[in-house]
C-alpha atoms as a PDB file:
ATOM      1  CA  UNK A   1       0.000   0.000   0.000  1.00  0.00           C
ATOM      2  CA  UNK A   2       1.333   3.177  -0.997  1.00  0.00           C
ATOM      3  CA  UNK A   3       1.807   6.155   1.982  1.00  0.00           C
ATOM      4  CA  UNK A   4       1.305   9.854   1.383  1.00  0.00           C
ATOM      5  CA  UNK A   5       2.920  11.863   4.026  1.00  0.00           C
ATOM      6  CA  UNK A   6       0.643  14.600   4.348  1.00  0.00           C
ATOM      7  CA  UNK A   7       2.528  16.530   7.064  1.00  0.00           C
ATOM      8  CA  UNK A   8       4.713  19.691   6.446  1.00  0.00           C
ATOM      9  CA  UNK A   9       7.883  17.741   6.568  1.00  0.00           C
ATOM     10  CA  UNK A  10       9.304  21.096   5.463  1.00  0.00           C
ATOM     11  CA  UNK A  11       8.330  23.190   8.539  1.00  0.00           C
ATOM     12  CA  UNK A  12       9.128  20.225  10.938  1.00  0.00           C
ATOM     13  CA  UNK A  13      12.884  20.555   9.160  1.00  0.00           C
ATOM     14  CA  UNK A  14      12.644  24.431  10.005  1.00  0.00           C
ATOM     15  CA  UNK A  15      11.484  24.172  13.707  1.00  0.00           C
ATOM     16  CA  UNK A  16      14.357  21.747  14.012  1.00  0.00           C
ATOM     17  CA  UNK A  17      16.743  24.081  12.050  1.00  0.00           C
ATOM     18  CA  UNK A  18      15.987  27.167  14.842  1.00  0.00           C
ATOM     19  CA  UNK A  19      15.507  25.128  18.006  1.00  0.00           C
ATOM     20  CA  UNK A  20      18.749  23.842  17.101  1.00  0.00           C
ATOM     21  CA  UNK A  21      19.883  27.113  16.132  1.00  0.00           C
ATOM     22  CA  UNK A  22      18.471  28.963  19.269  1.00  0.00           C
ATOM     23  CA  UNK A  23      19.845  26.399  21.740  1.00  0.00           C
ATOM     24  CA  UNK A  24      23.596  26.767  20.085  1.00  0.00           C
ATOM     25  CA  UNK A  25      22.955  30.523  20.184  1.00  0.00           C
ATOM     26  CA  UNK A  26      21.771  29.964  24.278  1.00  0.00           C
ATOM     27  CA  UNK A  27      24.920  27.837  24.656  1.00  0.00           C
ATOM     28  CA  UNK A  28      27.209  30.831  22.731  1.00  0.00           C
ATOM     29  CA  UNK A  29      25.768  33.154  25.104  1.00  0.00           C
ATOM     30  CA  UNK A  30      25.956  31.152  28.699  1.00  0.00           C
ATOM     31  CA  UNK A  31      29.674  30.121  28.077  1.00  0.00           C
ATOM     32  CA  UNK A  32      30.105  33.599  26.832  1.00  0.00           C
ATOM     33  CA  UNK A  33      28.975  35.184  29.888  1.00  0.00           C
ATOM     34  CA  UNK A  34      30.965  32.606  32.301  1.00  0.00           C
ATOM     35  CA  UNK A  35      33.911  33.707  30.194  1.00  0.00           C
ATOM     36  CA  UNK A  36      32.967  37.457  31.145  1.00  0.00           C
ATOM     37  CA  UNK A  37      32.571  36.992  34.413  1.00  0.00           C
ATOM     38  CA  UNK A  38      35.332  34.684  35.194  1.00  0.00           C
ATOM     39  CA  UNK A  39      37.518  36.896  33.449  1.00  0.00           C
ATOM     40  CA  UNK A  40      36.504  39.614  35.812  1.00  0.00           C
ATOM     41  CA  UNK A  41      36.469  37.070  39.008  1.00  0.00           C
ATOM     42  CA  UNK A  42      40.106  36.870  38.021  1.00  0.00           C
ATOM     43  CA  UNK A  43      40.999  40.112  36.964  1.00  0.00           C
ATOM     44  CA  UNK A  44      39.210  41.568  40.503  1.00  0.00           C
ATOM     45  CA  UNK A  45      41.215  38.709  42.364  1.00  0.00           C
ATOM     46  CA  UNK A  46      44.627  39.681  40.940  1.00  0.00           C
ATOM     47  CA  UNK A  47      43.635  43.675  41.497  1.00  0.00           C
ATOM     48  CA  UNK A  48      42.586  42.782  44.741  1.00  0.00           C
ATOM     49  CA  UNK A  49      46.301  41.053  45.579  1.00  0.00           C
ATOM     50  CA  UNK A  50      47.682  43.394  43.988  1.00  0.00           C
ATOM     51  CA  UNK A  51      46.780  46.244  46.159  1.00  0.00           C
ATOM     52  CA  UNK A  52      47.484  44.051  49.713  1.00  0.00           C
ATOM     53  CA  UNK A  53      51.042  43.677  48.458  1.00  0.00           C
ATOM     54  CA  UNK A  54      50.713  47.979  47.369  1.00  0.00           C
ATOM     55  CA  UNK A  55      49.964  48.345  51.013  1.00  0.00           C
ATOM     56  CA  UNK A  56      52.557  46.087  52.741  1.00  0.00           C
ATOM     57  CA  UNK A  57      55.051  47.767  50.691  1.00  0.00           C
ATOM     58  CA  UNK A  58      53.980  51.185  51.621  1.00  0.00           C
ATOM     59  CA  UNK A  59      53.775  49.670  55.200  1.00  0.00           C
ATOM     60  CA  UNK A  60      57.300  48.556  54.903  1.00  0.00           C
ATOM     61  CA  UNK A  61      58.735  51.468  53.391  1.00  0.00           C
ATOM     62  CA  UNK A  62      57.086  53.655  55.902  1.00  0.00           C
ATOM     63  CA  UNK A  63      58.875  51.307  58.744  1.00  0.00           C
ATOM     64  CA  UNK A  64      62.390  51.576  56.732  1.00  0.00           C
ATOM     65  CA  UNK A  65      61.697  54.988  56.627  1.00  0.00           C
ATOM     66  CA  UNK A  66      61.331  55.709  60.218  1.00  0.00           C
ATOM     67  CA  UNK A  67      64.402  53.093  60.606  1.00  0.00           C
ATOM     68  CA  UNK A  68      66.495  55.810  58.329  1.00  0.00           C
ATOM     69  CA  UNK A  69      65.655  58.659  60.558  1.00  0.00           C
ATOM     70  CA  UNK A  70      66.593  56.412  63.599  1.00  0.00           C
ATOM     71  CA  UNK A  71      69.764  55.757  61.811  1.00  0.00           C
ATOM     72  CA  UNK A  72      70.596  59.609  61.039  1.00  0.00           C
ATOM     73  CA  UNK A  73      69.542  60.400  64.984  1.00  0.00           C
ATOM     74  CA  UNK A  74      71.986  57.714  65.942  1.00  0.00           C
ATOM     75  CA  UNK A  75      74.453  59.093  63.278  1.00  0.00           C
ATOM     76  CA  UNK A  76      74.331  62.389  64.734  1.00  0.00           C
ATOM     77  CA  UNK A  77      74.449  61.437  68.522  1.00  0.00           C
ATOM     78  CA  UNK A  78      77.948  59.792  67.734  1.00  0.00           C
ATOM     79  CA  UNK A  79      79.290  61.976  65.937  1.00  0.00           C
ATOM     80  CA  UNK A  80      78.422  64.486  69.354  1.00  0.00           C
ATOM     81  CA  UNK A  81      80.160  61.700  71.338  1.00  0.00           C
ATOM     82  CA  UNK A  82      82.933  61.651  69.334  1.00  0.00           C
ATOM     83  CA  UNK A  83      83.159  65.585  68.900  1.00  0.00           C
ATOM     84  CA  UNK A  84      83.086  65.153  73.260  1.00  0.00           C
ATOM     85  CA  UNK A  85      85.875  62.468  73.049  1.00  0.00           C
ATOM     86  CA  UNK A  86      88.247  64.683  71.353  1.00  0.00           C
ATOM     87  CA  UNK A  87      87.075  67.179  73.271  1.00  0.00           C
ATOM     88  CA  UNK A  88      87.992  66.001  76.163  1.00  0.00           C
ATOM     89  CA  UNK A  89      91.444  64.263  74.774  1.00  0.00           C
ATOM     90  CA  UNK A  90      92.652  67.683  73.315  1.00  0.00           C
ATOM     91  CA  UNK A  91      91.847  69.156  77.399  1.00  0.00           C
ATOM     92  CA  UNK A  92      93.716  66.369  78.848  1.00  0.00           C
ATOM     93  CA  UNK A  93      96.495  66.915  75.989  1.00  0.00           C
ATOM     94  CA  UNK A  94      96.782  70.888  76.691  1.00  0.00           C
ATOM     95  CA  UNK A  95      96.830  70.081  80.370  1.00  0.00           C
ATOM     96  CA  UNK A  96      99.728  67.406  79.966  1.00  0.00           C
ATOM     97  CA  UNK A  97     101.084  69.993  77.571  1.00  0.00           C
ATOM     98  CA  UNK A  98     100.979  73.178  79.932  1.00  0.00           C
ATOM     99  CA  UNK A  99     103.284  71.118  82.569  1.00  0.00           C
ATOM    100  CA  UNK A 100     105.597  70.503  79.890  1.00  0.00           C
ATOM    101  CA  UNK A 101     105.783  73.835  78.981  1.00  0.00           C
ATOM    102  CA  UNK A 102     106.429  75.185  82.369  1.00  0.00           C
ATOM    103  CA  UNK A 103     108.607  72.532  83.020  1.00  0.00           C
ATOM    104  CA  UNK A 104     110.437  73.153  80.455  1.00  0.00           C
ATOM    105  CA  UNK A 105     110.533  76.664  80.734  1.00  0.00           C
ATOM    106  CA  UNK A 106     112.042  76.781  84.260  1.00  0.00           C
ATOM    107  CA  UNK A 107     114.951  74.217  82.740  1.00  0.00           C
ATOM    108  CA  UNK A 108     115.920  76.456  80.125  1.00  0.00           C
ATOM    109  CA  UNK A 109     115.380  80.024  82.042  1.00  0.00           C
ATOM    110  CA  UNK A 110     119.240  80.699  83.200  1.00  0.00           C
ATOM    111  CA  UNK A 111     120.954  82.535  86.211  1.00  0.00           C
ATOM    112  CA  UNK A 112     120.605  86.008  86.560  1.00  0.00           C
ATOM    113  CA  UNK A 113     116.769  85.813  84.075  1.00  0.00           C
ATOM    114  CA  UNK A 114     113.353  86.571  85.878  1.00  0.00           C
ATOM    115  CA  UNK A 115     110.335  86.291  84.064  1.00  0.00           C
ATOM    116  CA  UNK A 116     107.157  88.275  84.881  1.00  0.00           C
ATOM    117  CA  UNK A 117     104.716  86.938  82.648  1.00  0.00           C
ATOM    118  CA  UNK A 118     104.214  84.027  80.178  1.00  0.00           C
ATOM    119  CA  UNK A 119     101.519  84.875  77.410  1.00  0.00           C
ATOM    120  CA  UNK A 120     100.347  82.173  74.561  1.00  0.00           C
ATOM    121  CA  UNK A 121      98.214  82.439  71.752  1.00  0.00           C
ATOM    122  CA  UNK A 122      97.923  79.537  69.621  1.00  0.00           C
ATOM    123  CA  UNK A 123     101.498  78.354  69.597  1.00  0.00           C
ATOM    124  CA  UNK A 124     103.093  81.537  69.572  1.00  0.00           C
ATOM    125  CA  UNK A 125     104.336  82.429  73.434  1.00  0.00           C
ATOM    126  CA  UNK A 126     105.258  86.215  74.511  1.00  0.00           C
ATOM    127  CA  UNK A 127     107.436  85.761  77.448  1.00  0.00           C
ATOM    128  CA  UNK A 128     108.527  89.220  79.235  1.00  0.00           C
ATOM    129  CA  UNK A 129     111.061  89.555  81.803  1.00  0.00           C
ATOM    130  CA  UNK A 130     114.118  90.802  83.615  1.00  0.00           C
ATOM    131  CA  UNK A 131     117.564  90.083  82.809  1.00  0.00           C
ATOM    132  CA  UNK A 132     120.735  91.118  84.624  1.00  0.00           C
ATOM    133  CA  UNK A 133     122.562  91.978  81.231  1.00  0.00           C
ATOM    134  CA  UNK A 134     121.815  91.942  77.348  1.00  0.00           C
ATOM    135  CA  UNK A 135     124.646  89.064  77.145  1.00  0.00           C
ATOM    136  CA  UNK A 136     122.006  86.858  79.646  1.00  0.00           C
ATOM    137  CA  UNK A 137     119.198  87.734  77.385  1.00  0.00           C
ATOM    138  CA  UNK A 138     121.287  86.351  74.415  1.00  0.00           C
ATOM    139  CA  UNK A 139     121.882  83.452  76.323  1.00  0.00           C
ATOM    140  CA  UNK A 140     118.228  83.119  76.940  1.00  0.00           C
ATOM    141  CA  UNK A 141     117.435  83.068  73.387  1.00  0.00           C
ATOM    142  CA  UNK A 142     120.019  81.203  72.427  1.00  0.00           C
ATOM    143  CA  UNK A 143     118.811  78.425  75.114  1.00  0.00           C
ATOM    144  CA  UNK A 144     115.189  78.129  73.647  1.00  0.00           C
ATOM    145  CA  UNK A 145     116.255  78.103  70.135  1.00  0.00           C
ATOM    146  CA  UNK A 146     117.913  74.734  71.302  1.00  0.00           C
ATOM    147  CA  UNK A 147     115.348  73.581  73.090  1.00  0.00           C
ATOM    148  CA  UNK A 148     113.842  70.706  71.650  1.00  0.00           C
ATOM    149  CA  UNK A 149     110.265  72.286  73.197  1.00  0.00           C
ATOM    150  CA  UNK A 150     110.595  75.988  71.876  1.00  0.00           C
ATOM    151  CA  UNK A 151     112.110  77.485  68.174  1.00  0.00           C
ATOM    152  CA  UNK A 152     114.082  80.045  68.020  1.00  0.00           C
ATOM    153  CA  UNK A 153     113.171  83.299  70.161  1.00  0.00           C
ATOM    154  CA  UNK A 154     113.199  86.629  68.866  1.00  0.00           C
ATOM    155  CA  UNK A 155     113.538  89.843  70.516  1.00  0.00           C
ATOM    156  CA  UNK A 156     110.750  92.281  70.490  1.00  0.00           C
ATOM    157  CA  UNK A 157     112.111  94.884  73.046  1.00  0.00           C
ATOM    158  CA  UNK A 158     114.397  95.375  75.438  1.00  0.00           C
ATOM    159  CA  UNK A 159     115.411  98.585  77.690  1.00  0.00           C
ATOM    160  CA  UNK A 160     116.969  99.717  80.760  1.00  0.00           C
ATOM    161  CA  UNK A 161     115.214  99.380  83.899  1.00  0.00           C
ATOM    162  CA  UNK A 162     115.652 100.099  87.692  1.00  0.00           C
ATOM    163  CA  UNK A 163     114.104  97.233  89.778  1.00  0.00           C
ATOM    164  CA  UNK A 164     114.201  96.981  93.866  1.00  0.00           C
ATOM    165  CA  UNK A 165     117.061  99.730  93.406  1.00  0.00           C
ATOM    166  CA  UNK A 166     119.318  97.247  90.535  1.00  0.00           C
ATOM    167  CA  UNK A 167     120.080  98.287  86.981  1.00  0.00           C
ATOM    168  CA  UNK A 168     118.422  95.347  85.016  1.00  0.00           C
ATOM    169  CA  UNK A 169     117.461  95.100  81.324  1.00  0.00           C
ATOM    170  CA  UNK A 170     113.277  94.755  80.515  1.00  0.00           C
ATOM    171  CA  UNK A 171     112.841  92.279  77.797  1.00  0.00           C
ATOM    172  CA  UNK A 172     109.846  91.125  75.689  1.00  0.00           C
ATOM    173  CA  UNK A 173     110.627  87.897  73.224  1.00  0.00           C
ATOM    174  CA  UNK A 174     108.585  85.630  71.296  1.00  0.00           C
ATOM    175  CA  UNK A 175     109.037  82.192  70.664  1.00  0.00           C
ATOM    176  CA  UNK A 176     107.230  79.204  68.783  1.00  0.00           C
ATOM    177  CA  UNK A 177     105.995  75.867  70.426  1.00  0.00           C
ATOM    178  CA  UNK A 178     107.602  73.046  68.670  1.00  0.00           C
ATOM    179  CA  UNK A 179     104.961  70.985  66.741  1.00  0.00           C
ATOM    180  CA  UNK A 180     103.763  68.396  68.091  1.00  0.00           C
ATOM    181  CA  UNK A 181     103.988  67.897  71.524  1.00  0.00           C
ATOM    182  CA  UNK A 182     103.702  64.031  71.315  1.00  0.00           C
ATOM    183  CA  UNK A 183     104.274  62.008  73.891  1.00  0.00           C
ATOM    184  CA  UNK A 184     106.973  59.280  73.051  1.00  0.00           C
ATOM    185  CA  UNK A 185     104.839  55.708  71.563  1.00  0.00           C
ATOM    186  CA  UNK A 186     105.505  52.513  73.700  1.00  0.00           C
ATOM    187  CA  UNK A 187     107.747  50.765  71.853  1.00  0.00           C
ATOM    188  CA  UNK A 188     106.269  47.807  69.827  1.00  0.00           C
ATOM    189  CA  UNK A 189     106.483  44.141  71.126  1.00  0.00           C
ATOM    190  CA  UNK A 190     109.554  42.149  69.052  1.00  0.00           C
ATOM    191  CA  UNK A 191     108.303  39.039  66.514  1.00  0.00           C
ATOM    192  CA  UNK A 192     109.391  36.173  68.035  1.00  0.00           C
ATOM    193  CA  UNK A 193     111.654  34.470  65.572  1.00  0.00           C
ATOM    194  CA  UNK A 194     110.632  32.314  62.738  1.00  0.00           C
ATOM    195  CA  UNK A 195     107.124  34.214  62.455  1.00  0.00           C
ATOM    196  CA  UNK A 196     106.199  35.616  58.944  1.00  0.00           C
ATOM    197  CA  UNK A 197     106.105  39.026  58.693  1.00  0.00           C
ATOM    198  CA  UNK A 198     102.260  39.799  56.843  1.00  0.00           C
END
């Protein structure tokens, strides 16, 4: 027996053509949004990271910061210590320094010389005094000059004077301190032998 389809094969073939085409176009547009919005999950999760580590840097730079300023206020309080050190090392220097010059200054004054005042300024020393002749004063001078503490001395003045009813001769002379005024180094302990020298 012979069949006649009498159904619109042709419009079942078109509803099949768009269900087919709107459930691909659905599919396009689901996976296209999770692709959106995972991209932006990501994207907000790497921003998001991204400004923690922003703000522990900052957080550490602010600390290294403050550690700087530490640094320079610890800087500058040594360098106060230190400037107190010397300080106090040049003072205990001068004051070792001032016997020595006295000292030294009483060893190399000779018979027959009276000094009546000492000035220094710097290393430069103004010493004024009495002197029973001009050959004494000579002496004098000739006595620092060789002094391994004062340079040579020259004369600024001298004159006649009457003191406690004696003819004496005034004198003003200036004379250099010696640089430096070290005190002698201990001496260094010997190698013992057979040791390398570095």
């Amino acid at each position: 027996m012979i069949r006649i389809n009498l159904l619109p094969h042709r419009q079942q073939k078109k509803a099949a053509h768009r269900l087919r085409f709107q459930i691909l176009l659905g599919a396009t547009l689901v996976t296209a949004l999770l692709l959106v919005g995972g991209s932006y999950a990501i994207l907000s999760q790497r921003i998001s990271t991204q400004e923690e580590r922003n703000q522990f840097l900052q957080q550490e730079t602010a600390k290294l910061d403050q550690q700087i300023k530490n640094i320079g206020a610890l800087k500058k309080q040594r360098d106060e210590l230190l400037a107190r050190k010397q300080l106090v090392e040049k003072l205990q220097a001068g004051r070792n320094e001032s016997v020595h010059i006295f000292d030294q200054l009483t060893r190399q004054t000779p018979d027959g010389v009276y000094l009546k005042s000492v000035k220094q300024s710097g290393s430069l020393f103004t010493l004024t005094g009495y002197a029973l002749s001009g050959a004494v004063v000579s002496n004098y001078m000739r006595t620092l000059a060789e002094s391994e503490t004062f340079g040579p001395a020259t004369v600024v003045e001298v004159k006649a004077s009457i003191v406690n009813n004696q003819r004496v001769n005034e004198f003003t002379l200036t004379t250099n301190l010696r640089q430096p005024l070290v005190a002698p180094q201990a001496p260094t302990a010997p190698q013992p032998q057979g040791a390398k020298q570095p």
